[in-house]
Every structure is written in C-alpha cells, then in structure tokens.
Protein backbone atom coordinates (compact mmCIF):
# COMPACT_ATOMS: atom_id res chain seq x y z
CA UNK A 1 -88.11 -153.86 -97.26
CA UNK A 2 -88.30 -149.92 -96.91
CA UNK A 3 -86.10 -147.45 -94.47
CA UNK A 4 -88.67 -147.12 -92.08
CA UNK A 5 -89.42 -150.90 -91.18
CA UNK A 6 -85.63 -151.34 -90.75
CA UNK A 7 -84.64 -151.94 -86.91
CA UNK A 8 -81.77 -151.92 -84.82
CA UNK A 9 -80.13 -155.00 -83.55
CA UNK A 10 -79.10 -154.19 -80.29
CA UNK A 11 -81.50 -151.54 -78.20
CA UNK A 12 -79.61 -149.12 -76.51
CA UNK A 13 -79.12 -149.89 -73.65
CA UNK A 14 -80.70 -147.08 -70.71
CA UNK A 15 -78.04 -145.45 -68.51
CA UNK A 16 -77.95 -146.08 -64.35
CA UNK A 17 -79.15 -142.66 -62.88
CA UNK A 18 -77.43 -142.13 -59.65
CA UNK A 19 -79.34 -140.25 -57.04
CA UNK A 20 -82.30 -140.50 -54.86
CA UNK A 21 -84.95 -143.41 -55.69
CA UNK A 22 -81.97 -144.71 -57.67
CA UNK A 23 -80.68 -148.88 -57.34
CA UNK A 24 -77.52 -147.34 -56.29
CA UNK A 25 -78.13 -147.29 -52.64
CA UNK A 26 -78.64 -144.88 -50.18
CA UNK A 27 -75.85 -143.29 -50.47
CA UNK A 28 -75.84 -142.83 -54.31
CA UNK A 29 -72.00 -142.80 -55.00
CA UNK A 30 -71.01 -139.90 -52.24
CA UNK A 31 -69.56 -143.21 -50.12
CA UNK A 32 -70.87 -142.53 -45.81
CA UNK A 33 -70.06 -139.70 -44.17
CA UNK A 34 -67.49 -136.74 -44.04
CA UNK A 35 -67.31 -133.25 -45.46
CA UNK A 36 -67.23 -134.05 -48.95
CA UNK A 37 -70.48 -136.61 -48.90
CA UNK A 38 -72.86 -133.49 -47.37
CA UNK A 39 -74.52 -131.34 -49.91
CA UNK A 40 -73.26 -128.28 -51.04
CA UNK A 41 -69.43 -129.65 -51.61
CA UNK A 42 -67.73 -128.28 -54.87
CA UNK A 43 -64.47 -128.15 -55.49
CA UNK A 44 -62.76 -125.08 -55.92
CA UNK A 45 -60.30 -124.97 -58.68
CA UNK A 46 -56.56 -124.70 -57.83
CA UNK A 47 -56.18 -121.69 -60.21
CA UNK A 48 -58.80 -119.87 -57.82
CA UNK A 49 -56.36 -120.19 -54.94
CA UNK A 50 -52.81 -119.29 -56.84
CA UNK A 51 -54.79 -116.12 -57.48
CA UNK A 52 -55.76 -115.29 -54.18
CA UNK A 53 -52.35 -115.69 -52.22
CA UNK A 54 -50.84 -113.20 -54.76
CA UNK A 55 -50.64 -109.42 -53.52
CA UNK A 56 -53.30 -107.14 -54.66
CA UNK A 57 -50.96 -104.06 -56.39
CA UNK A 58 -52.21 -100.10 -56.61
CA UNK A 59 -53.89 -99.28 -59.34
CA UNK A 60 -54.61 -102.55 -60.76
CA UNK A 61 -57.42 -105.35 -60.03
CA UNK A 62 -55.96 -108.75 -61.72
CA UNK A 63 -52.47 -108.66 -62.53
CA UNK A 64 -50.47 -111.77 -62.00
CA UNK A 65 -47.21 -112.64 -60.19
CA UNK A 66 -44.41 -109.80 -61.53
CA UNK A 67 -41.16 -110.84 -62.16
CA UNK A 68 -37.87 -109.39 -61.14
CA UNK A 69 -37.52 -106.31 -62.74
CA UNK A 70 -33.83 -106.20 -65.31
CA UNK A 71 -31.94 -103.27 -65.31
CA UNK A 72 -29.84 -102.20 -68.34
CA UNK A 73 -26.66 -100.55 -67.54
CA UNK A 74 -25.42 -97.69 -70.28
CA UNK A 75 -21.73 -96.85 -70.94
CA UNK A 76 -20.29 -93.70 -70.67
CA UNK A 77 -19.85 -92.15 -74.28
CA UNK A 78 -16.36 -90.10 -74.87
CA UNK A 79 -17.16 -86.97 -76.26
C-alpha cells in the first residue's frame, strides 16, 4: 500500500447551490414577494446612516459627532 492508492472514507459531500435551475424552488430562498425578495436589495449598513444624520462642519469632510466643548476657569494671581 503506497500514498497515492490511499482513499477517503467518506466523499465529500457537494454543497446545495441556491439560485436559478437550483432544487430549491422557484423562489430560491428570497421567500414570495415584497421589497426585499426583488433584485437589487442590499442592505445598507447602520454605520452608513449614523454618518449621514450628523452635520456636515466648515472646513472639514468626515469628522464625527463633537462633544461639548470644557472650559477651564483660571484664578486671579496676587501680584
């Protein structure tokens, strides 16, 4: 017995391709009808939208939400 007349048990076993022509059905996984079973339907990450509701500022292109700005108050030296 050599390396190359050794076998495998078990064949693998082929995956199920979902799509057209497929033994999935007609509708291939996409359930009937509605907006999200027609082509073209992605969904949009939520980071996408976060980014759009915040306020373009001057000067800059992508800069996130800013937070409240601190101000340090000084005291008066004696002199």
């Amino acid at each position: 017995m050599n390396l190359h007349e050794i076998s495998p048990i078990h064949k693998n076993k082929s995956k199920k391709r979902i799509g057209r022509g497929g033994k999935r059905g007609t509708y291939s996984g996409k359930g009937m009808k509605g907006q999200k079973s027609r082509a073209g339907h992605k969904i949009r990450p939520a980071s996408r939208d976060l980014i759009q509701q915040i306020p373009k500022l001057r000067g800059s292109k992508n800069k996130g939400p800013r937070g409240k700005t601190k101000t340090i108050a000084r005291k008066k030296s004696k002199r």
